[in-house]
N, C-alpha and C. Protein backbone atom coordinates (compact mmCIF):
# COMPACT_ATOMS: atom_id res chain seq x y z
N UNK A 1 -18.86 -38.89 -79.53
CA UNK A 1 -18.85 -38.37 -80.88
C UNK A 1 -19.80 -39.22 -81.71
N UNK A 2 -20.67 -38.31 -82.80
CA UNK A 2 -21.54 -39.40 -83.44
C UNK A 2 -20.97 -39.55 -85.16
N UNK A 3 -21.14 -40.92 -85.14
CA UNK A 3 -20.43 -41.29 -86.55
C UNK A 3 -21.54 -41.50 -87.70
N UNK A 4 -21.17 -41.39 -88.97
CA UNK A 4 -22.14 -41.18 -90.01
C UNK A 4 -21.16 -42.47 -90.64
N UNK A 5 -22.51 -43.43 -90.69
CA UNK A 5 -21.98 -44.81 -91.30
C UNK A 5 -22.82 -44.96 -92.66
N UNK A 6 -22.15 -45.03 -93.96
CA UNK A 6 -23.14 -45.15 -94.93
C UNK A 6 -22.31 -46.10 -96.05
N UNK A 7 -23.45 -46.12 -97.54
CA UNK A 7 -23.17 -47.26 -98.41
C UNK A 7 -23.06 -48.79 -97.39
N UNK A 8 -24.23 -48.90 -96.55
CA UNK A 8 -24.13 -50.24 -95.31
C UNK A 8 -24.99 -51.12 -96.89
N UNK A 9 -24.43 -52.54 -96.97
CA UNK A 9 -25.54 -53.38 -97.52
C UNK A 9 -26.84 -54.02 -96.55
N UNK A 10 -27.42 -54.55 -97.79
CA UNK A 10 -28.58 -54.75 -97.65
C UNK A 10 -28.34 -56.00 -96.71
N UNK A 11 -28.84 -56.14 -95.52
CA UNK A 11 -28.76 -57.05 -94.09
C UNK A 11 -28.09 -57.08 -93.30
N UNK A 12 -27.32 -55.78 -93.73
CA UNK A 12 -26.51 -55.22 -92.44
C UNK A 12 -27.07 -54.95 -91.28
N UNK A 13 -26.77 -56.09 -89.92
CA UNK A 13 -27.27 -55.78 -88.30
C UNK A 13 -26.28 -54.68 -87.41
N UNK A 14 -27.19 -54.55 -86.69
CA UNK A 14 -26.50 -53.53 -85.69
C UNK A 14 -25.46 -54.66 -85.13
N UNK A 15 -25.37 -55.70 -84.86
CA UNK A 15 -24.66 -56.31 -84.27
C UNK A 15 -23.17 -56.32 -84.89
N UNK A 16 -23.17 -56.33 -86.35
CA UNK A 16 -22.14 -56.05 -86.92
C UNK A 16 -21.75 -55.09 -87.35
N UNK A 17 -22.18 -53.81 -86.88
CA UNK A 17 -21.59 -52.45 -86.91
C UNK A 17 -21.09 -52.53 -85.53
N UNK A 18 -21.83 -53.14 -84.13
CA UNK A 18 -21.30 -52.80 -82.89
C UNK A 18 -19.73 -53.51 -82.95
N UNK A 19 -19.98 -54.45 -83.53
CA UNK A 19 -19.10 -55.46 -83.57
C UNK A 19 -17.69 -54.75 -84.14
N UNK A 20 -17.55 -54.27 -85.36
CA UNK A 20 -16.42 -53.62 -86.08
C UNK A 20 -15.96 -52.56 -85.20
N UNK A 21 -17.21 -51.46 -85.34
CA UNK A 21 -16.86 -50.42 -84.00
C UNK A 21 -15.84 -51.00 -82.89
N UNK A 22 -16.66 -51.64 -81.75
CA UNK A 22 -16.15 -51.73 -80.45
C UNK A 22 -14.50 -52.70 -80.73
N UNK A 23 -14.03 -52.96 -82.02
CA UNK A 23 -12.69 -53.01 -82.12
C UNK A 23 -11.80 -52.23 -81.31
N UNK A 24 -12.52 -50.73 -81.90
CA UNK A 24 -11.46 -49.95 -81.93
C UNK A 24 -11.86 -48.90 -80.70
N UNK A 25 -13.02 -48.91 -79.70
CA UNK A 25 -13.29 -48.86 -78.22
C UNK A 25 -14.50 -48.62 -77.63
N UNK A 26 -15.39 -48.18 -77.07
CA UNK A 26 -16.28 -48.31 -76.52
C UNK A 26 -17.65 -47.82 -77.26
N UNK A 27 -18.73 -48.58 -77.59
CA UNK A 27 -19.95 -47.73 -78.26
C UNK A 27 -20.70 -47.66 -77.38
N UNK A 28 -21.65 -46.82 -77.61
CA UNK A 28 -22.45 -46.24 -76.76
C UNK A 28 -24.32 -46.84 -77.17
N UNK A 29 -24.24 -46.50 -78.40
CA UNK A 29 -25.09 -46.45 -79.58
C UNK A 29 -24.95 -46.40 -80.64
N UNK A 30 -25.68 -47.65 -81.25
CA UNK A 30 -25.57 -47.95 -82.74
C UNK A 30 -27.30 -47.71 -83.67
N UNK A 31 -27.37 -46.54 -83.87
CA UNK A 31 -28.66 -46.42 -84.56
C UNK A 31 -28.90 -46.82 -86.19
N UNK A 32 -29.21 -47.66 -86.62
CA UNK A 32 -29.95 -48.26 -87.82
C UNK A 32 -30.96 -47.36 -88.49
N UNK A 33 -30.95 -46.50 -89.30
CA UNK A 33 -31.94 -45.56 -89.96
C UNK A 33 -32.94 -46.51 -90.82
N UNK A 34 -34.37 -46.57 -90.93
CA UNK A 34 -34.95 -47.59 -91.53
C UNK A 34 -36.21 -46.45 -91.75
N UNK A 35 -36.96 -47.09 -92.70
CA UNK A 35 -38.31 -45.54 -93.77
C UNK A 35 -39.02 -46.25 -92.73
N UNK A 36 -39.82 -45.09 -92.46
CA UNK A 36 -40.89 -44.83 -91.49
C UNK A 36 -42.53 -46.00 -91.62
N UNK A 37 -42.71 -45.68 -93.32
CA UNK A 37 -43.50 -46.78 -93.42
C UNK A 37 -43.18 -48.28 -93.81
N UNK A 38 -42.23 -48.46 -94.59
CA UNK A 38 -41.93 -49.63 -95.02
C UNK A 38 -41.20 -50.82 -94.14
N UNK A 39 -40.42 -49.72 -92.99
CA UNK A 39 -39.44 -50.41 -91.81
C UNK A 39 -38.39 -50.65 -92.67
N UNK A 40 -37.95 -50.55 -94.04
CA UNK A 40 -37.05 -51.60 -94.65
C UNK A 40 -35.40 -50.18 -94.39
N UNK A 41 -34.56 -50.68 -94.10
CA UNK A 41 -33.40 -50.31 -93.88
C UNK A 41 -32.96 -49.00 -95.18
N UNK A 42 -32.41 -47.82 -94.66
CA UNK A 42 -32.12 -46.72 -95.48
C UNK A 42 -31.08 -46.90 -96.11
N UNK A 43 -29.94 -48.08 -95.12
CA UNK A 43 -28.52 -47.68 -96.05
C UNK A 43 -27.67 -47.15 -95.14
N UNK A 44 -28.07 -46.26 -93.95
CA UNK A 44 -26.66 -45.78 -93.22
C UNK A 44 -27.41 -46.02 -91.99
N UNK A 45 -26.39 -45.27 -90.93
CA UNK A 45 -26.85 -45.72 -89.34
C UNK A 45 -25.51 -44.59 -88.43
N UNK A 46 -26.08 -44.48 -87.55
CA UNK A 46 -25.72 -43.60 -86.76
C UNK A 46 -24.73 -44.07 -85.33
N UNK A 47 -23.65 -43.94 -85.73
CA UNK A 47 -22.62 -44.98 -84.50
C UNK A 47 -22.38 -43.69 -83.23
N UNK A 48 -22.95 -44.17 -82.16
CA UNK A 48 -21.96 -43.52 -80.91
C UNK A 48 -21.01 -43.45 -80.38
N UNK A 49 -19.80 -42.99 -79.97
CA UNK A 49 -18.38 -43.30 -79.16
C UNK A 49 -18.52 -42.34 -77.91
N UNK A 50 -18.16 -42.54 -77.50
CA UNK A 50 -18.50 -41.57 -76.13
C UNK A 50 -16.60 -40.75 -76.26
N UNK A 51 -15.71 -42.03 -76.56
CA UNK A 51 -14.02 -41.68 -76.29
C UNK A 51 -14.10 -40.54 -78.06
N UNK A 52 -13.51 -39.71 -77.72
CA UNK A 52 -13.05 -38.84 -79.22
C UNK A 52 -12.16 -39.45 -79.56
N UNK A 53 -10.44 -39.88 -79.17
CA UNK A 53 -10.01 -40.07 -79.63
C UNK A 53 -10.03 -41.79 -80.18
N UNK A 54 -10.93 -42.59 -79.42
CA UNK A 54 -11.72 -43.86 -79.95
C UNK A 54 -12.21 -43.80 -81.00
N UNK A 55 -13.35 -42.50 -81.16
CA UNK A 55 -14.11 -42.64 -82.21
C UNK A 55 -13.32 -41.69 -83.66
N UNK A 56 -12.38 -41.25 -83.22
CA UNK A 56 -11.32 -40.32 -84.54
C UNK A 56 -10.56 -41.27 -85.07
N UNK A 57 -10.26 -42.71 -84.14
CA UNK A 57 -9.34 -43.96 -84.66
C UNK A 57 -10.10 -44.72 -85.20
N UNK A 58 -11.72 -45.18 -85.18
CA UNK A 58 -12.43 -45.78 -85.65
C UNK A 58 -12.98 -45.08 -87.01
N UNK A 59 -13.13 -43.94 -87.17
CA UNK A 59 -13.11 -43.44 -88.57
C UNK A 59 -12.43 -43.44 -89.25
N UNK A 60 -10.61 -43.29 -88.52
CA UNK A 60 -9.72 -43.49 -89.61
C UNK A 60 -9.48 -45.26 -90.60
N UNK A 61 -9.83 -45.89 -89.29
CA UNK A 61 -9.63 -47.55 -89.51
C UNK A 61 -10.72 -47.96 -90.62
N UNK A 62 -12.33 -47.44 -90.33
CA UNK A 62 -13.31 -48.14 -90.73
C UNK A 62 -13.47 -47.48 -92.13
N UNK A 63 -13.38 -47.04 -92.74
CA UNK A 63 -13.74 -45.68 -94.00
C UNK A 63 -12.97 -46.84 -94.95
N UNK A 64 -14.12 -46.82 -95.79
CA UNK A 64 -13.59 -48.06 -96.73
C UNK A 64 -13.40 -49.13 -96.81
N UNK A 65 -14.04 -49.92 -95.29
CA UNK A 65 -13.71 -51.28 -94.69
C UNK A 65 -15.05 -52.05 -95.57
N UNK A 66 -14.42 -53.27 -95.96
CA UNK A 66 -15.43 -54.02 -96.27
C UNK A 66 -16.44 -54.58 -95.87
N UNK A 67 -17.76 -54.74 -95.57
CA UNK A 67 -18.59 -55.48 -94.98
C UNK A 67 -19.55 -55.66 -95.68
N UNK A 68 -19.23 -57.28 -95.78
CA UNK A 68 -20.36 -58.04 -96.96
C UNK A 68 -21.07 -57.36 -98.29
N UNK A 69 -19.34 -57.17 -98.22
CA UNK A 69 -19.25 -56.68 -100.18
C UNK A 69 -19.40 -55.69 -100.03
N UNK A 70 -19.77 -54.63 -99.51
CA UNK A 70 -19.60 -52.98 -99.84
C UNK A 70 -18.45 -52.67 -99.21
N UNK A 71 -18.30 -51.28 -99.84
CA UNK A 71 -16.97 -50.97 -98.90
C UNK A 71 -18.24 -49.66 -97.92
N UNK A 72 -18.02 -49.77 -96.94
CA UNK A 72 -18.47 -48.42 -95.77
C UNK A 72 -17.98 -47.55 -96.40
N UNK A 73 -18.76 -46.09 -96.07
CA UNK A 73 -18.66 -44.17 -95.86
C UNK A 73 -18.49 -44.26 -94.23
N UNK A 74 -17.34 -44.20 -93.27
CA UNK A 74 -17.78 -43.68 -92.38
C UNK A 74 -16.90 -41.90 -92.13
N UNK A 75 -17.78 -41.60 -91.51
CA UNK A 75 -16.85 -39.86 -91.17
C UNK A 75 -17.86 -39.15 -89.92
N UNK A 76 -17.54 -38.06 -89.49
CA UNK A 76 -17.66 -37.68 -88.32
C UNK A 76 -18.92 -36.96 -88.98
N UNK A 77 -20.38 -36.74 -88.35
CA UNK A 77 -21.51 -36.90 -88.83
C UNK A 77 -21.81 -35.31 -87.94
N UNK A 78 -22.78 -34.51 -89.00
CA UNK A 78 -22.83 -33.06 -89.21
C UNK A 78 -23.74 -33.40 -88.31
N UNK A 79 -24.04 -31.90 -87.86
CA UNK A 79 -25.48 -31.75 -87.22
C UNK A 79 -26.47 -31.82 -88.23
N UNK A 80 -27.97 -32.24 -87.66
CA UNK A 80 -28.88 -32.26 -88.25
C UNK A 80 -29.19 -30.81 -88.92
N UNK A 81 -30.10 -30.77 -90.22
CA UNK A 81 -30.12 -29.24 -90.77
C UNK A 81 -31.86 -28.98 -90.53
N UNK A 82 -32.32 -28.06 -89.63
CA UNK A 82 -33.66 -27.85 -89.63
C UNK A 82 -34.25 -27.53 -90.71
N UNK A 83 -35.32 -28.25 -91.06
CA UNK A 83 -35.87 -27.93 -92.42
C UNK A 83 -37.40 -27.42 -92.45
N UNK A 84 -37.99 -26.84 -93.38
CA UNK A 84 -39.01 -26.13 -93.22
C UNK A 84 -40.22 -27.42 -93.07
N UNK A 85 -41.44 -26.99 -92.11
CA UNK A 85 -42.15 -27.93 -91.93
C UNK A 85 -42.84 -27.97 -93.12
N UNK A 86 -43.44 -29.18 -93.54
CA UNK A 86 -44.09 -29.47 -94.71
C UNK A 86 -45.83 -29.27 -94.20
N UNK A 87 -46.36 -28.48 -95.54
CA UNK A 87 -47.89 -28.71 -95.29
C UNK A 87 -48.66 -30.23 -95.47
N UNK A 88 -49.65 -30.31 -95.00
CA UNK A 88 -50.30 -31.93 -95.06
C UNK A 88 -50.96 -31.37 -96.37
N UNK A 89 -51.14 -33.04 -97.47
CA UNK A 89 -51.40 -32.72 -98.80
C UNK A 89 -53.04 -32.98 -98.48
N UNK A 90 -54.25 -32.27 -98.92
CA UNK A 90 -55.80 -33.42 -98.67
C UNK A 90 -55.97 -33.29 -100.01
């Protein structure tokens, strides 16, 4: 199942999302969303569970959990929405 982790602060590592996660059971993948040109971190990140009912106990646990002063958004993460391709500006 893929999790939608957001409101992450600023120096939040994957290590400490794997870390909170794999409390509550097995990750798979922990994706870090970061802007394409700048590299600098978006704010949310994309958690894997492979177990459903792992990753339905880790949403209930983590949603609102503190980490280094924010509180987390986590919830069970939509499909992507296809969006119209953009023209190049010259």
């Amino acid at each position: 199942m893929k999790i939608y982790v957001g409101s992450l602060p600023y120096g939040a590592a994957e290590s400490d999302l794997r870390g909170i996660f794999e409390a509550h059971g097995e990750v798979s993948e922990v994706a870090m969303i970061t802007d394409k040109f700048s590299g600098q971190p978006k704010g949310f990140c994309f958690v894997e569970m492979p177990n459903q009912a792992e990753a339905e106990a880790a949403i209930k646990a983590l949603d609102g959990h503190l980490l280094k002063g924010k509180n987390l958004k986590v919830n069970q993460a939509r499909p992507k929405e296809e969006r119209p391709k953009r023209r190049p500006r010259y």
